[in-house]
N, C-alpha and C. Protein backbone atom coordinates (compact mmCIF):
# COMPACT_ATOMS: atom_id res chain seq x y z
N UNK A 1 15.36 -16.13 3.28
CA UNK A 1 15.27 -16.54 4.67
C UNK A 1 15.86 -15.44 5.54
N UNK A 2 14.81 -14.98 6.55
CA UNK A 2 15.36 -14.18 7.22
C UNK A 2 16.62 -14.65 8.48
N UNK A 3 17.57 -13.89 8.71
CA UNK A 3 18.24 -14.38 10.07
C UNK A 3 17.93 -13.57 11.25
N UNK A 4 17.59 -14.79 12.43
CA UNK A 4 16.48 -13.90 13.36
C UNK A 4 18.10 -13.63 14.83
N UNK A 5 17.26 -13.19 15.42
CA UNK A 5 18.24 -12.95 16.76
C UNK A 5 19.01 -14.21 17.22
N UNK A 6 17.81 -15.14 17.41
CA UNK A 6 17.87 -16.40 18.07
C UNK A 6 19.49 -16.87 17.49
N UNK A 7 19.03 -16.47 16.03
CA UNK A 7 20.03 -18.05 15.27
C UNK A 7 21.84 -17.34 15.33
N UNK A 8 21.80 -15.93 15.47
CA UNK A 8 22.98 -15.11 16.02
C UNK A 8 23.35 -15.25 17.25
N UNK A 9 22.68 -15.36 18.39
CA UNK A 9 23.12 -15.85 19.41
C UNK A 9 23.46 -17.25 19.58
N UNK A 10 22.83 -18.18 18.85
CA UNK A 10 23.11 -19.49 18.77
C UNK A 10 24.46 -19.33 18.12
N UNK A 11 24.37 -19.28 17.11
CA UNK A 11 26.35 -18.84 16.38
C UNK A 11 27.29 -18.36 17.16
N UNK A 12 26.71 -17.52 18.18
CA UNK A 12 27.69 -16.46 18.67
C UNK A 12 28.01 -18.32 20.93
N UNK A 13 27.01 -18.45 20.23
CA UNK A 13 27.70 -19.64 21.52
C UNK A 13 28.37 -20.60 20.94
N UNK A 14 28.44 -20.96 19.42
CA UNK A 14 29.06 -22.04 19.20
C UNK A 14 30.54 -21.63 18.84
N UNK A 15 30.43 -20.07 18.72
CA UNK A 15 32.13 -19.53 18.46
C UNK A 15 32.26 -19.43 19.84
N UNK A 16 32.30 -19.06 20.41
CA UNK A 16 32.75 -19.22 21.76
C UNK A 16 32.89 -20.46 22.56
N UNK A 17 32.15 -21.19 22.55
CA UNK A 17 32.63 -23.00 22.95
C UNK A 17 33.92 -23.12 21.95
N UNK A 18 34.32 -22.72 20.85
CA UNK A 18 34.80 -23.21 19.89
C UNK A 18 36.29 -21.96 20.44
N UNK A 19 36.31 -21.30 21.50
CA UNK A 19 37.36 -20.11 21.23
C UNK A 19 37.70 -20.70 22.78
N UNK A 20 37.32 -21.22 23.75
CA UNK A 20 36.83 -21.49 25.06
C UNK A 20 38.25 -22.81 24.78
N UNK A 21 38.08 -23.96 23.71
CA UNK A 21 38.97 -24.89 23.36
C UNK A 21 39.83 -24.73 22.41
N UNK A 22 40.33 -23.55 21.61
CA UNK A 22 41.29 -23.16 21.05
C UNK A 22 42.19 -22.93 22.08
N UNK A 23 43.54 -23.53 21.34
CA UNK A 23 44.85 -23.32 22.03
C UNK A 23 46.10 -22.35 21.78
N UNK A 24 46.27 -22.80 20.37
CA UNK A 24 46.82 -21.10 19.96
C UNK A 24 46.20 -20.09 19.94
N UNK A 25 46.95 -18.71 20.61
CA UNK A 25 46.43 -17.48 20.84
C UNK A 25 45.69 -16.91 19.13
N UNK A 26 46.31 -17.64 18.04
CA UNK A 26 45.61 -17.15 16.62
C UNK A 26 44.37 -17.92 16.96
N UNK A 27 44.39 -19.07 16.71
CA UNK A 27 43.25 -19.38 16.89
C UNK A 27 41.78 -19.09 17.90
N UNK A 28 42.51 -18.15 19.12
CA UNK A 28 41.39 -17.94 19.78
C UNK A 28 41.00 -16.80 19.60
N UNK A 29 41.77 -15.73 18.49
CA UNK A 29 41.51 -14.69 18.55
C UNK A 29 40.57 -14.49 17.00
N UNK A 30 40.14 -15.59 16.11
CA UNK A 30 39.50 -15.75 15.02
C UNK A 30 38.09 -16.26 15.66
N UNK A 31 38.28 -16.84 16.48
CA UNK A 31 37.05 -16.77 17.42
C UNK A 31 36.23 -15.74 18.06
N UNK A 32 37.16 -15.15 18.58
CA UNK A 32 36.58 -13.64 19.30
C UNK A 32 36.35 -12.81 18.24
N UNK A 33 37.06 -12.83 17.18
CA UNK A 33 36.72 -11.79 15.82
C UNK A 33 35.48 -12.05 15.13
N UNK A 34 35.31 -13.66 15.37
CA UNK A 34 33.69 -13.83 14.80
C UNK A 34 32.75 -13.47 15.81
N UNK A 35 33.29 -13.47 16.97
CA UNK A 35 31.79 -13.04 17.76
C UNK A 35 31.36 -11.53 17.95
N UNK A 36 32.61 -11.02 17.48
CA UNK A 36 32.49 -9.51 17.88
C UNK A 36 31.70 -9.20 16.55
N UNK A 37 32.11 -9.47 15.42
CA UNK A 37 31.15 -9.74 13.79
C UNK A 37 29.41 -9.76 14.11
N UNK A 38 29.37 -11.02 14.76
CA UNK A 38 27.98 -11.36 15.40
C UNK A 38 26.90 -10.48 16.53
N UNK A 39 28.40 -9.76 16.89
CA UNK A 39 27.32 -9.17 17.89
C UNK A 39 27.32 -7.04 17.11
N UNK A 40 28.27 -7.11 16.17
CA UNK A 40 27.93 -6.19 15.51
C UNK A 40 26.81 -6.14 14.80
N UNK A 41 26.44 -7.06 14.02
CA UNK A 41 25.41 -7.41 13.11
C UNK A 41 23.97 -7.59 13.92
N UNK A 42 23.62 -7.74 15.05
CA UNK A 42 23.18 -7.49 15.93
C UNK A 42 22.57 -5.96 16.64
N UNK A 43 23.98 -5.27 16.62
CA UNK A 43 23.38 -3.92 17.25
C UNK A 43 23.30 -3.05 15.97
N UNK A 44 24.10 -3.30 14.93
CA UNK A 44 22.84 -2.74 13.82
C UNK A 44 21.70 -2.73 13.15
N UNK A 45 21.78 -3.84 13.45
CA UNK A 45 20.51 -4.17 13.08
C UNK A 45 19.17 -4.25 13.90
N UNK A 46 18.27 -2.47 13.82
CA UNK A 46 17.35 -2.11 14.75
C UNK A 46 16.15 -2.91 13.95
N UNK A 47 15.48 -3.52 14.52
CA UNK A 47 13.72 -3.65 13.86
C UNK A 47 12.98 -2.30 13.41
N UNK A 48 13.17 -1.95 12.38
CA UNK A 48 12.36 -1.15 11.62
C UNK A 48 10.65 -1.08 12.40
N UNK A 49 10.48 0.11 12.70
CA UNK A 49 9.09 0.22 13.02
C UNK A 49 7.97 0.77 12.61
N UNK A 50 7.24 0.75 11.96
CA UNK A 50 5.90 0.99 11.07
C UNK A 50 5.86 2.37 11.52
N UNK A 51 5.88 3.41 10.61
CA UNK A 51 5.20 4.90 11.06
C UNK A 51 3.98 5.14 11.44
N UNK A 52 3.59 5.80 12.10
CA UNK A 52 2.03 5.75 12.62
C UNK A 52 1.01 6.89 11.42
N UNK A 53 0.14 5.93 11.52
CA UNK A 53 -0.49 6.03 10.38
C UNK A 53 -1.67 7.26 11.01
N UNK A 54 -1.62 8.37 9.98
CA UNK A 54 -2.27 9.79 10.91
C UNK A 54 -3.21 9.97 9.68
N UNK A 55 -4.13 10.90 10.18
CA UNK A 55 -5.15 11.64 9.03
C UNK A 55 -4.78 12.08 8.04
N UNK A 56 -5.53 11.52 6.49
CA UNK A 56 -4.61 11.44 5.83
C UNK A 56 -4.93 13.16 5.21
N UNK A 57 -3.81 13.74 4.50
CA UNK A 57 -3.60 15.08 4.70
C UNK A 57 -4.37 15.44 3.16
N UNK A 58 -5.54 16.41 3.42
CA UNK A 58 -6.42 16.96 1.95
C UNK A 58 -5.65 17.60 1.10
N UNK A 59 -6.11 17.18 -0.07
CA UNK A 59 -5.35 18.11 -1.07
C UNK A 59 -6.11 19.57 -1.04
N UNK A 60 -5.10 20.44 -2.07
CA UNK A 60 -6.03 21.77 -1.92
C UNK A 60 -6.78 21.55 -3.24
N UNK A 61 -7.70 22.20 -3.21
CA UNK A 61 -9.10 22.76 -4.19
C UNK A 61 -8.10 23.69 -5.14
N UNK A 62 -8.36 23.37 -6.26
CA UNK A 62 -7.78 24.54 -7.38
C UNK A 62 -8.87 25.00 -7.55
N UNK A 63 -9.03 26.31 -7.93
CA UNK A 63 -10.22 26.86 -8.01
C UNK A 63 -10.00 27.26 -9.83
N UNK A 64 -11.36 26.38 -10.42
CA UNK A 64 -11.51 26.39 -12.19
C UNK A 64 -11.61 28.00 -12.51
N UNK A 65 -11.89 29.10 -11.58
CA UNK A 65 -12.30 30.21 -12.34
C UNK A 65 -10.95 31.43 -13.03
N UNK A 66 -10.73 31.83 -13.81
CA UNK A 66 -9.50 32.72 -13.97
C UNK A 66 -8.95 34.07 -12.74
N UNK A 67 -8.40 34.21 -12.50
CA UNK A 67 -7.99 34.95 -11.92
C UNK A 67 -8.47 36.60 -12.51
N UNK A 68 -8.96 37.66 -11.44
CA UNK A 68 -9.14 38.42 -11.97
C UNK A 68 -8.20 39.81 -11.85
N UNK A 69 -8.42 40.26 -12.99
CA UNK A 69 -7.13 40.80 -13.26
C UNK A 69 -7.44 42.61 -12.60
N UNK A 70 -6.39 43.42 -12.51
CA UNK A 70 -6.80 44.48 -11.69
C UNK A 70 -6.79 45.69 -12.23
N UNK A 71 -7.89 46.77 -12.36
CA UNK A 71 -8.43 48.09 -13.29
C UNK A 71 -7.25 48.06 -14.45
N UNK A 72 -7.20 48.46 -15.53
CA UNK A 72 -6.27 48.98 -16.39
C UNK A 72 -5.43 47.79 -17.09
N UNK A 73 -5.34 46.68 -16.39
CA UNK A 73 -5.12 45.74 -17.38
C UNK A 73 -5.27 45.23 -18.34
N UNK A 74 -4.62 44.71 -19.60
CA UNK A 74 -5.13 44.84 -21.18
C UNK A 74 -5.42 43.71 -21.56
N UNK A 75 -5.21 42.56 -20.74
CA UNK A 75 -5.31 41.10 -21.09
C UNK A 75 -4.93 40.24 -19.80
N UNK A 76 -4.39 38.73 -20.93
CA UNK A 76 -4.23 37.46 -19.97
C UNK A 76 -2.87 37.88 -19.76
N UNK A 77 -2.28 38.10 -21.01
CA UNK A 77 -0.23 38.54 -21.09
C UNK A 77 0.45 38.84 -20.25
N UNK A 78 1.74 38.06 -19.40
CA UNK A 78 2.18 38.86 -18.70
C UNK A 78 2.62 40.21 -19.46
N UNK A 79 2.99 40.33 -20.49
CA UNK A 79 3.58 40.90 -21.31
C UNK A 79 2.63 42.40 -21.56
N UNK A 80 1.57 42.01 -21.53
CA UNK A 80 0.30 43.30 -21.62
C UNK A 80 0.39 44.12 -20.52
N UNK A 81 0.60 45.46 -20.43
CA UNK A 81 0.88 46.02 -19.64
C UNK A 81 -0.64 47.47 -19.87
């Protein structure tokens, strides 16, 4: 199950009604610590956005024929000199 915006802001009003009627200063400050939680989880959390989908990119052509080799060469070998 995903958790959407909505249901974080809904949380983030019921800690605060809930910090709004806290009387000890601990208690109102476990309140504010959850909302600040809530609204962290929030600004990290960006919506991922689909990359744009572009032409898709050609492979190259290998070319089947051997390479040709240049006057005076004795073979395939690197080693053939």
């Amino acid at each position: 199950m995903a958790i959407t915006t909505e249901m974080l802001l809904e949380k983030m009003e019921q800690e605060l009604a809930k910090a709004k009627q806290a009387m000890p200063a601990e208690q109102l400050r476990e309140h504010i610590y959850a909302v600040k939680a809530l609204c962290e989880v929030l600004l990290e959390s960006q919506p991922e956005q689909p990359l744009p989908a572009g032409p898709p990119v050609p492979k190259p052509v290998l070319n089947p024929e051997p390479l040709k080799t240049e006057d005076g060469a004795n073979g395939d070998s690197i080693f053939d000199f």
